[in-house]
PDB file of N, CA and C in Angstrom:
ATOM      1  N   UNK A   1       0.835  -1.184   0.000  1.00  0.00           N
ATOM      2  CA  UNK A   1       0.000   0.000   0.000  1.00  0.00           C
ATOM      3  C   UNK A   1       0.880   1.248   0.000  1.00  0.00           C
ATOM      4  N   UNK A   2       0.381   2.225  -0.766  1.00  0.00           N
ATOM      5  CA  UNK A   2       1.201   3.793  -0.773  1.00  0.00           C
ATOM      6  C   UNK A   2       1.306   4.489   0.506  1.00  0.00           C
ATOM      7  N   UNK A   3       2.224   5.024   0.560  1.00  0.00           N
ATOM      8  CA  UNK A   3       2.263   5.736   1.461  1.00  0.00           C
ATOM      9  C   UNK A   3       1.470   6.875   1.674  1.00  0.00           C
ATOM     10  N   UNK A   4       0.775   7.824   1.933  1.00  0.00           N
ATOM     11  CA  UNK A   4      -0.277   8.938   1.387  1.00  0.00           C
ATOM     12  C   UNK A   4       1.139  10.391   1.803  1.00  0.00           C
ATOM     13  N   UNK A   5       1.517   9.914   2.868  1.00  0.00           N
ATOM     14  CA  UNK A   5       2.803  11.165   3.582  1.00  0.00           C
ATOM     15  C   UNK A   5       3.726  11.557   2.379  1.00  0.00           C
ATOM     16  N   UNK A   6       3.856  10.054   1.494  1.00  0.00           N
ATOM     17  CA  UNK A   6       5.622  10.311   0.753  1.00  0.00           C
ATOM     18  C   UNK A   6       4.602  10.169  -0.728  1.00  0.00           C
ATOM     19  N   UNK A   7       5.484  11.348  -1.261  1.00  0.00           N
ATOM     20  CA  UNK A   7       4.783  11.351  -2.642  1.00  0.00           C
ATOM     21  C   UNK A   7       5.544   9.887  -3.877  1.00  0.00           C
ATOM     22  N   UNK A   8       4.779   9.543  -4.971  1.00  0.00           N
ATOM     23  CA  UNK A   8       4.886   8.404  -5.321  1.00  0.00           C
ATOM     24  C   UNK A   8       6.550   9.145  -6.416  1.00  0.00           C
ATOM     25  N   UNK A   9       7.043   8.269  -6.964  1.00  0.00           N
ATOM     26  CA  UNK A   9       8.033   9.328  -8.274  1.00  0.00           C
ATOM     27  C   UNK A   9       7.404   9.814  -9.058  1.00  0.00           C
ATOM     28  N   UNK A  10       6.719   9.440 -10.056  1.00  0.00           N
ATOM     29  CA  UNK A  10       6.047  10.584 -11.114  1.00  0.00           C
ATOM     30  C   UNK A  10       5.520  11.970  -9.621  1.00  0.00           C
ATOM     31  N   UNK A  11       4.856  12.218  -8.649  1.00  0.00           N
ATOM     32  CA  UNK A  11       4.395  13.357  -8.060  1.00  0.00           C
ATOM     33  C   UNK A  11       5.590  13.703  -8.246  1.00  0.00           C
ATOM     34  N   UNK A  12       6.677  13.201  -7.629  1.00  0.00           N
ATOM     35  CA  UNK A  12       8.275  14.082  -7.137  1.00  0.00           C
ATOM     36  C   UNK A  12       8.808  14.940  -7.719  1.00  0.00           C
ATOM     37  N   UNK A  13       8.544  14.247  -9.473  1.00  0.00           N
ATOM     38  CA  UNK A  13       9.232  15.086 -10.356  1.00  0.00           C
ATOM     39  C   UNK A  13       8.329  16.394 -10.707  1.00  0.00           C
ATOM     40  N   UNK A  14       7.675  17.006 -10.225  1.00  0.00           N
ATOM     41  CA  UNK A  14       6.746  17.919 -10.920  1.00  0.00           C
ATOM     42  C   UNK A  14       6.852  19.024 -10.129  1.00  0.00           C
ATOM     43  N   UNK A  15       7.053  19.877 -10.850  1.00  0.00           N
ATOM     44  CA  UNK A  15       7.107  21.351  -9.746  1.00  0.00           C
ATOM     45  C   UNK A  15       5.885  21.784  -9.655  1.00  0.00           C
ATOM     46  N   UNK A  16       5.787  22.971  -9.036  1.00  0.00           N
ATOM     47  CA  UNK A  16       4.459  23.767  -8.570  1.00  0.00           C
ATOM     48  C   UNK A  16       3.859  24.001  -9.444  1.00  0.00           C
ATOM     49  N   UNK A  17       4.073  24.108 -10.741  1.00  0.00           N
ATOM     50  CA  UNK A  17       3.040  24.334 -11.808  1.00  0.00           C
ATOM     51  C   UNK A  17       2.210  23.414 -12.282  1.00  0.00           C
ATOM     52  N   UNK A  18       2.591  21.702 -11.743  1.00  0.00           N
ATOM     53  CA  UNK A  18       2.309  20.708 -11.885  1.00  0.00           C
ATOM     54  C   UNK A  18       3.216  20.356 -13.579  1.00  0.00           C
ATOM     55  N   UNK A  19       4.695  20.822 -13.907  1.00  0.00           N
ATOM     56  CA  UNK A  19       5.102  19.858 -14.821  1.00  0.00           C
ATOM     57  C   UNK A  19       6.179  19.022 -14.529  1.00  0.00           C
ATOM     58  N   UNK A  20       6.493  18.297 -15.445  1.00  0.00           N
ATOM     59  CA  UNK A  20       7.469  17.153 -14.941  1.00  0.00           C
ATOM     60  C   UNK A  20       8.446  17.608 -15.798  1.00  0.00           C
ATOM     61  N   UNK A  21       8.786  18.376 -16.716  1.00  0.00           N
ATOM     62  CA  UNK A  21       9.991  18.453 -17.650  1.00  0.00           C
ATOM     63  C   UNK A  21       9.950  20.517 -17.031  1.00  0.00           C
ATOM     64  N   UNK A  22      11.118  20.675 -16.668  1.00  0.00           N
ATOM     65  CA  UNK A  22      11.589  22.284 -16.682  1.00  0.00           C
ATOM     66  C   UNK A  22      11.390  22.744 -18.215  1.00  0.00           C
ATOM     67  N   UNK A  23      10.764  24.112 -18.092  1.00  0.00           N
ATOM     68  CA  UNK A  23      11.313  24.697 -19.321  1.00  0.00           C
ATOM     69  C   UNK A  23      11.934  25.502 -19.898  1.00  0.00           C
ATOM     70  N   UNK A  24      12.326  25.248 -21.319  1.00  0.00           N
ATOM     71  CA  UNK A  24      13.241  25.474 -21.656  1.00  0.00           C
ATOM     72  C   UNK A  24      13.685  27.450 -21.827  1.00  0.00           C
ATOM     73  N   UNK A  25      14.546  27.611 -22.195  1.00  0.00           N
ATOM     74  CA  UNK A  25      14.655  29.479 -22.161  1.00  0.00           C
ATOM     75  C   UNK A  25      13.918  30.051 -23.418  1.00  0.00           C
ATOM     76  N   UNK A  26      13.995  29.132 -24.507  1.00  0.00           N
ATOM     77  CA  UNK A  26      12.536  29.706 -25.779  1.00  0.00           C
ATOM     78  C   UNK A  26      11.107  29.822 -25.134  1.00  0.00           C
ATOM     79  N   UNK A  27      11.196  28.726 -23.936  1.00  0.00           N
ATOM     80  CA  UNK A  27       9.626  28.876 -23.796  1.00  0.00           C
ATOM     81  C   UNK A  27       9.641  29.085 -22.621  1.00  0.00           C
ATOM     82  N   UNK A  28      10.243  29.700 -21.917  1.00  0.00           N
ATOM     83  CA  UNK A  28      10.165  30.726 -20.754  1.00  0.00           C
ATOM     84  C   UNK A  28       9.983  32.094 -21.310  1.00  0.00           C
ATOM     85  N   UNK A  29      10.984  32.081 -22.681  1.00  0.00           N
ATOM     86  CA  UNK A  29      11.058  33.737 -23.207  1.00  0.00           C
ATOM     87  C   UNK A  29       9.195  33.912 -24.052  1.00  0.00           C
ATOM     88  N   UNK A  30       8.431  32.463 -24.362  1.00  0.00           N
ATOM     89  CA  UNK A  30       7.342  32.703 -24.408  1.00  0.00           C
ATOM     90  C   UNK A  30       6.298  33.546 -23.398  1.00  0.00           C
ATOM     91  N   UNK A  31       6.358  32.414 -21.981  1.00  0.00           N
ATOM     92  CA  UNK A  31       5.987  33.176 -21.150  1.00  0.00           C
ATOM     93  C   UNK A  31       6.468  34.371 -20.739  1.00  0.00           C
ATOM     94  N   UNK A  32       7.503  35.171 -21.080  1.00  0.00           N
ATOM     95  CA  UNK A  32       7.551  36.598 -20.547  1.00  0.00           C
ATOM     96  C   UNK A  32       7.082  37.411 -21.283  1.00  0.00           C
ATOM     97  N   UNK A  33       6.584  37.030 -22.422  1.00  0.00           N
ATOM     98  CA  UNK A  33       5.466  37.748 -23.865  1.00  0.00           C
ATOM     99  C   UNK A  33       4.270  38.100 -22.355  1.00  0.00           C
ATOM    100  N   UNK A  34       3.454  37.046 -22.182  1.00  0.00           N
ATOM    101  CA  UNK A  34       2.334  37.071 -21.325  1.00  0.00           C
ATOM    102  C   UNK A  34       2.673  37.638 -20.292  1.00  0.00           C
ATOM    103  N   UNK A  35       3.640  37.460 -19.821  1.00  0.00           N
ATOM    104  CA  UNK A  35       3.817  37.874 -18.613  1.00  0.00           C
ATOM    105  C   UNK A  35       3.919  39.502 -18.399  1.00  0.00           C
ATOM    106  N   UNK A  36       4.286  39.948 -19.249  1.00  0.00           N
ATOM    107  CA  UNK A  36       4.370  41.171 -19.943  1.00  0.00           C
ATOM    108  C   UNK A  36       2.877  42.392 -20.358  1.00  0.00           C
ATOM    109  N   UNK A  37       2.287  41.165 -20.619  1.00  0.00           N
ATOM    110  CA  UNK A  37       0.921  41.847 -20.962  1.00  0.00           C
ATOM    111  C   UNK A  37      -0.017  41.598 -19.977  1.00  0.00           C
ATOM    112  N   UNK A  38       0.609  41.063 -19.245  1.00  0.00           N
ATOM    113  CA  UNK A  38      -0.577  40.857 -17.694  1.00  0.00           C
ATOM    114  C   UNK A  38      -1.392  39.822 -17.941  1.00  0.00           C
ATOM    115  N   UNK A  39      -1.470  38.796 -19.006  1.00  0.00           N
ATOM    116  CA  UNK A  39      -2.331  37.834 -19.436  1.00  0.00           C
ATOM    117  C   UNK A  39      -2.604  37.172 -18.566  1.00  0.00           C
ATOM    118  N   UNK A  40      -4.025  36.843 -18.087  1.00  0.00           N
ATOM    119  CA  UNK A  40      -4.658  35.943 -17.471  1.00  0.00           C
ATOM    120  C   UNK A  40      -5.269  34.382 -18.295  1.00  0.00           C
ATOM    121  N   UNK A  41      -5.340  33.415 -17.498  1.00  0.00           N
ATOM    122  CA  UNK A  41      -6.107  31.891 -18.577  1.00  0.00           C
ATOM    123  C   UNK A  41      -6.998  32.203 -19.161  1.00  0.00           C
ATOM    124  N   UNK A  42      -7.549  32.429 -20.496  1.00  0.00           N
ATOM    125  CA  UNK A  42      -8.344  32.293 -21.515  1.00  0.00           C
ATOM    126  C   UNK A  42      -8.463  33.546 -22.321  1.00  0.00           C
ATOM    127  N   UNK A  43      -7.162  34.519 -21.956  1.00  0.00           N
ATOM    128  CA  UNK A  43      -7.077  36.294 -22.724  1.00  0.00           C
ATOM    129  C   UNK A  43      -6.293  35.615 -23.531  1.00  0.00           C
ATOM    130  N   UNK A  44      -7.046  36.335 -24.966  1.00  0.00           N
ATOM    131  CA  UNK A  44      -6.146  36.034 -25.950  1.00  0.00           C
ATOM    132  C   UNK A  44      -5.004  37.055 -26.698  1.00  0.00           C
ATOM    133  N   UNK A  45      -3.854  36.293 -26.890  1.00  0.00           N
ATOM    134  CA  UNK A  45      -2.557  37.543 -26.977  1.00  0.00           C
ATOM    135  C   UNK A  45      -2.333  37.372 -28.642  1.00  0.00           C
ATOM    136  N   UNK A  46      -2.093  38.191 -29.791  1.00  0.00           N
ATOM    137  CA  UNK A  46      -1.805  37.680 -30.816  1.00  0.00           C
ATOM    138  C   UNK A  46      -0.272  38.366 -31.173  1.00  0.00           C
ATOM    139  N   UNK A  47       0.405  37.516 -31.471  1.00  0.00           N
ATOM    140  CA  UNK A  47       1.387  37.801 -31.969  1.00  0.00           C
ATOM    141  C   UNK A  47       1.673  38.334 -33.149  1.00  0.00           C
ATOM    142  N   UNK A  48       2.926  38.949 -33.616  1.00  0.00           N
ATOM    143  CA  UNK A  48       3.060  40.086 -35.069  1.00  0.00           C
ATOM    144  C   UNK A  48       3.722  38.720 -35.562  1.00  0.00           C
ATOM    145  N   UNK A  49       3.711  38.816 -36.647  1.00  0.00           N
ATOM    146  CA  UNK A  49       4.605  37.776 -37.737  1.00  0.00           C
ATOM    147  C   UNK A  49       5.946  37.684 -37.611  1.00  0.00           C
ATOM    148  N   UNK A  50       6.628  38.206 -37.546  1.00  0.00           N
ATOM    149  CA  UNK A  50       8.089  38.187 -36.935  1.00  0.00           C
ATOM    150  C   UNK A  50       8.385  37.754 -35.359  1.00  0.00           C
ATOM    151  N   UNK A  51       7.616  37.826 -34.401  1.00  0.00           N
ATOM    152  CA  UNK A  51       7.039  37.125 -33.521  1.00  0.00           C
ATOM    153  C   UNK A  51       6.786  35.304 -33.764  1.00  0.00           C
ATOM    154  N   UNK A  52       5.870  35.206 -34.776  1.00  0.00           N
ATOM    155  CA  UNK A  52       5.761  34.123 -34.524  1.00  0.00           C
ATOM    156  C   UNK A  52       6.282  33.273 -35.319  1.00  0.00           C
ATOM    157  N   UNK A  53       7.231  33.710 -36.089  1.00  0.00           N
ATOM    158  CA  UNK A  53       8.668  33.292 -37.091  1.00  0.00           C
ATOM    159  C   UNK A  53       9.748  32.665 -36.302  1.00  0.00           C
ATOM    160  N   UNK A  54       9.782  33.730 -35.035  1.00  0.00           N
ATOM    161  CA  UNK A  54      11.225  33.572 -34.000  1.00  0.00           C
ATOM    162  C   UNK A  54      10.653  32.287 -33.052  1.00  0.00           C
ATOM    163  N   UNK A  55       9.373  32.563 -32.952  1.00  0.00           N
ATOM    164  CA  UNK A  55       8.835  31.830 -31.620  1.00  0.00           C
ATOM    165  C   UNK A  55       8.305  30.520 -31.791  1.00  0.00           C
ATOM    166  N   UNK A  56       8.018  30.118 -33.589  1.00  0.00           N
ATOM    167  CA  UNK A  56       7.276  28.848 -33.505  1.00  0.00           C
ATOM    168  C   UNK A  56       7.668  27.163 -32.810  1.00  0.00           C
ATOM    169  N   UNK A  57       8.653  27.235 -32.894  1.00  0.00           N
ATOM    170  CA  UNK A  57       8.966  25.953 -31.642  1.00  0.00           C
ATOM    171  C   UNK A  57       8.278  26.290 -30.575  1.00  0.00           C
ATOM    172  N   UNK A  58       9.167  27.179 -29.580  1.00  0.00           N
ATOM    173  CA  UNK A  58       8.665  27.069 -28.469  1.00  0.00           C
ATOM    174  C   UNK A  58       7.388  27.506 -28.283  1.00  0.00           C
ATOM    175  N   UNK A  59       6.465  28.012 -29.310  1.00  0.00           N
ATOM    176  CA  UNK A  59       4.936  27.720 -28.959  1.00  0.00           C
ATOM    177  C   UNK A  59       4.860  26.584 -29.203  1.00  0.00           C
ATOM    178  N   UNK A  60       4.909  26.053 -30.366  1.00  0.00           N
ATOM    179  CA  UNK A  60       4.502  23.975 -30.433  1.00  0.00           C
ATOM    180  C   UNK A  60       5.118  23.762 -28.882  1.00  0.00           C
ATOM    181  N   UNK A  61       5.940  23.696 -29.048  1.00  0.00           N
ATOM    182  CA  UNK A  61       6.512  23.011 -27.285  1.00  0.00           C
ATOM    183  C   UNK A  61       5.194  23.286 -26.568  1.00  0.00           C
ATOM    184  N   UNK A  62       5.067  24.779 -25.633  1.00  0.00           N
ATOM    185  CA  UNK A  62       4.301  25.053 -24.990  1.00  0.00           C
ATOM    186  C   UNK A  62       2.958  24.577 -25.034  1.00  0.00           C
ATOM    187  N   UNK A  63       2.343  24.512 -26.376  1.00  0.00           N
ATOM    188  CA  UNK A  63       0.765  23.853 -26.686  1.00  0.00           C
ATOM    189  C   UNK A  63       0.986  21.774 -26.548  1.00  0.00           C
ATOM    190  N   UNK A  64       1.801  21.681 -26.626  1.00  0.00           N
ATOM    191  CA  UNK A  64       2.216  19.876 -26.654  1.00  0.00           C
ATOM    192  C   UNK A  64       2.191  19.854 -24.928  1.00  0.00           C
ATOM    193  N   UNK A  65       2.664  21.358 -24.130  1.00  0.00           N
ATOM    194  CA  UNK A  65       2.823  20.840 -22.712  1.00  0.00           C
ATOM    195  C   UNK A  65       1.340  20.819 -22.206  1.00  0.00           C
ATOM    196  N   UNK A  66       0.155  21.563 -23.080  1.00  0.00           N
ATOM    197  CA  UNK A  66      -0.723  22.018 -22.368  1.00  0.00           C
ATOM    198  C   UNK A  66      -0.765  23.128 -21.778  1.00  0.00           C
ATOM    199  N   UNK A  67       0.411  24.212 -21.956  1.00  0.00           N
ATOM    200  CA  UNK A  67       0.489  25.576 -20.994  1.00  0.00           C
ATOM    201  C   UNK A  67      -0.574  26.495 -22.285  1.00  0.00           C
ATOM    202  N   UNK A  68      -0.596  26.269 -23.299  1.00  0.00           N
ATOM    203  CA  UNK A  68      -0.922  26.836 -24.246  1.00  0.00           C
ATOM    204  C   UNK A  68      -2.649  26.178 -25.209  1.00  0.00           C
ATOM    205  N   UNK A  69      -2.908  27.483 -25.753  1.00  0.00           N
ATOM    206  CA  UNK A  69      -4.328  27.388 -26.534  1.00  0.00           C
ATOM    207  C   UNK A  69      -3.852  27.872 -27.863  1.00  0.00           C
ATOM    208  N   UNK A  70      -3.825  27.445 -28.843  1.00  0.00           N
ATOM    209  CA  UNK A  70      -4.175  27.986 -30.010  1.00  0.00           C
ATOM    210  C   UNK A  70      -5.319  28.611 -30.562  1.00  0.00           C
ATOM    211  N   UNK A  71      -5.815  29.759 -30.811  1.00  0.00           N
ATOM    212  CA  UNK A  71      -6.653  30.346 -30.681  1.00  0.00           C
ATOM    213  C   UNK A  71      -7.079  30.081 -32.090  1.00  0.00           C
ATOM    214  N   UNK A  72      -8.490  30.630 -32.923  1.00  0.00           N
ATOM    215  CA  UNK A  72      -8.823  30.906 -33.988  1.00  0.00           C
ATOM    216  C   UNK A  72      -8.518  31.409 -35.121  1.00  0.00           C
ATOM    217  N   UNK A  73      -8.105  32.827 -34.111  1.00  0.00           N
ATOM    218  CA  UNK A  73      -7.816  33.903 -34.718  1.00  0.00           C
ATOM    219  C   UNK A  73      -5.866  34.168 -35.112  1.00  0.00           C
ATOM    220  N   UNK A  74      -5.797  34.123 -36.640  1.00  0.00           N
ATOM    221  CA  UNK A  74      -4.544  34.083 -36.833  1.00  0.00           C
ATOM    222  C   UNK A  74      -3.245  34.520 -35.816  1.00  0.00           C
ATOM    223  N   UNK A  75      -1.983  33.746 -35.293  1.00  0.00           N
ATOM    224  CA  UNK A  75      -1.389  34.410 -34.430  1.00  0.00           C
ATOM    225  C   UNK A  75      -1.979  34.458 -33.115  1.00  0.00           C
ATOM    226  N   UNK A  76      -3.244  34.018 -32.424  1.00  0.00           N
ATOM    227  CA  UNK A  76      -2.921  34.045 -31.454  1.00  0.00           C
ATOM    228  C   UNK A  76      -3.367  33.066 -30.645  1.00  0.00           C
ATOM    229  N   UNK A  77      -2.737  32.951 -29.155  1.00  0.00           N
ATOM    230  CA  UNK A  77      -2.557  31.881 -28.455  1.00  0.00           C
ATOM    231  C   UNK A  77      -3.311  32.319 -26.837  1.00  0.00           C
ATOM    232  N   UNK A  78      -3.735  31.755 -26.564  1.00  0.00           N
ATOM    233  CA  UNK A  78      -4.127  32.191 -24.897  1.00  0.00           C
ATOM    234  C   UNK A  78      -3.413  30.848 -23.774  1.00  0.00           C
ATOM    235  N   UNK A  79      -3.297  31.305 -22.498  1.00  0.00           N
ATOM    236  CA  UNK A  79      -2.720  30.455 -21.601  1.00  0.00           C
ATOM    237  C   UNK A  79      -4.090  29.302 -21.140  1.00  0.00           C
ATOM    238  N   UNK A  80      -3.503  28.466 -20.375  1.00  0.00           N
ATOM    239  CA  UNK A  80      -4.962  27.583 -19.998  1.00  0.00           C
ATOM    240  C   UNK A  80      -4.124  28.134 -18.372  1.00  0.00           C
ATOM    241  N   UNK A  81      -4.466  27.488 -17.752  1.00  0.00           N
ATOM    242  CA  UNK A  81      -4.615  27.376 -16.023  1.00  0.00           C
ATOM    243  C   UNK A  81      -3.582  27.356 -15.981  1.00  0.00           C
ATOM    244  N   UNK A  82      -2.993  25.839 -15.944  1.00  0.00           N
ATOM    245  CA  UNK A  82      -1.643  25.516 -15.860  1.00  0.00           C
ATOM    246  C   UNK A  82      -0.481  26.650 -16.197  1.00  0.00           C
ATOM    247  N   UNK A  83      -0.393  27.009 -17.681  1.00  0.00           N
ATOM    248  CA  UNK A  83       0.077  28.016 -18.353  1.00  0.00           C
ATOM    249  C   UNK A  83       0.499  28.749 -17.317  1.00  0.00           C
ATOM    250  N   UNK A  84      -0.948  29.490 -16.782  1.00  0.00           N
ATOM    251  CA  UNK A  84      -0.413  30.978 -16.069  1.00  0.00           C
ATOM    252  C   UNK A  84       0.039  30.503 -14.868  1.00  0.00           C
ATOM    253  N   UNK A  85      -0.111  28.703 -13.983  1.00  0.00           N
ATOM    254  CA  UNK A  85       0.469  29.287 -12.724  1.00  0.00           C
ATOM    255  C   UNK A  85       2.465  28.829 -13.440  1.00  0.00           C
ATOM    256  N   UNK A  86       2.474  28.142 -14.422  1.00  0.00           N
ATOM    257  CA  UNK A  86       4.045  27.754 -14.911  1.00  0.00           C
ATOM    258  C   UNK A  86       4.533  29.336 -15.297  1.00  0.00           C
ATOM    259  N   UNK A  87       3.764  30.603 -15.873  1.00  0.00           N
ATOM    260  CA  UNK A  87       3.826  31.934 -16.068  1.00  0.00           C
ATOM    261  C   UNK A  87       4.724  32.323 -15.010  1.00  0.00           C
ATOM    262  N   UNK A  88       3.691  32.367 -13.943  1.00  0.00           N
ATOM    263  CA  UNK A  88       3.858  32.730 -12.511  1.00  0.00           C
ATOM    264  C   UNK A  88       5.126  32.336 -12.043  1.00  0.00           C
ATOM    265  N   UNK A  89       4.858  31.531 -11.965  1.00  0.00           N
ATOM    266  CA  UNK A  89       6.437  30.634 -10.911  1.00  0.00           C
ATOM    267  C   UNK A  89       7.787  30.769 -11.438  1.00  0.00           C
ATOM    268  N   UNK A  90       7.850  30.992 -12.752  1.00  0.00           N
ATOM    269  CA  UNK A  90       8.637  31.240 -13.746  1.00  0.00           C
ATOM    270  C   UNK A  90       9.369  32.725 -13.742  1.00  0.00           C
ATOM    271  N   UNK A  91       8.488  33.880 -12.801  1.00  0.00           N
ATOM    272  CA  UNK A  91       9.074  35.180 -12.726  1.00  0.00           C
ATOM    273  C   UNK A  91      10.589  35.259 -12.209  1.00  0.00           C
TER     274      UNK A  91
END
């Protein structure tokens, strides 16, 4: 039986944002876009084209982690939950 006190390994590895992989400085330098604009989970931010030329990895990254929404509307992306508290913790 588990222990309920000691977390199992998959919990261990996960920081406060709830991820298991750190990220990387492209997609930290994502989140300081948002972080920047005060973005809250479900505001949508659109990026300029040269923007999203420099940035398209580390948005795929970010939307594959789940920190990220691809929005409708050309260029832009909104945070989900997760997103903004990995935003957050990330200052």
């Amino acid at each position: 039986m588990a222990n309920p006190d000691k977390p199992n390994e998959a919990e261990a590895s996960l920081d406060s944002s709830g991820l298991q992989d750190p990220l990387s400085p492209p997609e930290c330098a994502v989140l300081a876009v948002f972080r920047r604009y005060l973005m809250s989970p479900g505001k949508m931010l659109c990026f300029t084209n040269p923007q999203l030329s420099s940035l398209q990895e580390p948005l795929a990254q970010l939307l594959g982690k789940g920190l990220l929404v691809q929005e409708s509307f050309p260029g832009a992306y909104s945070l989900t939950e997760t997103g903004f508290t990995a935003m957050r913790d990330d200052d």
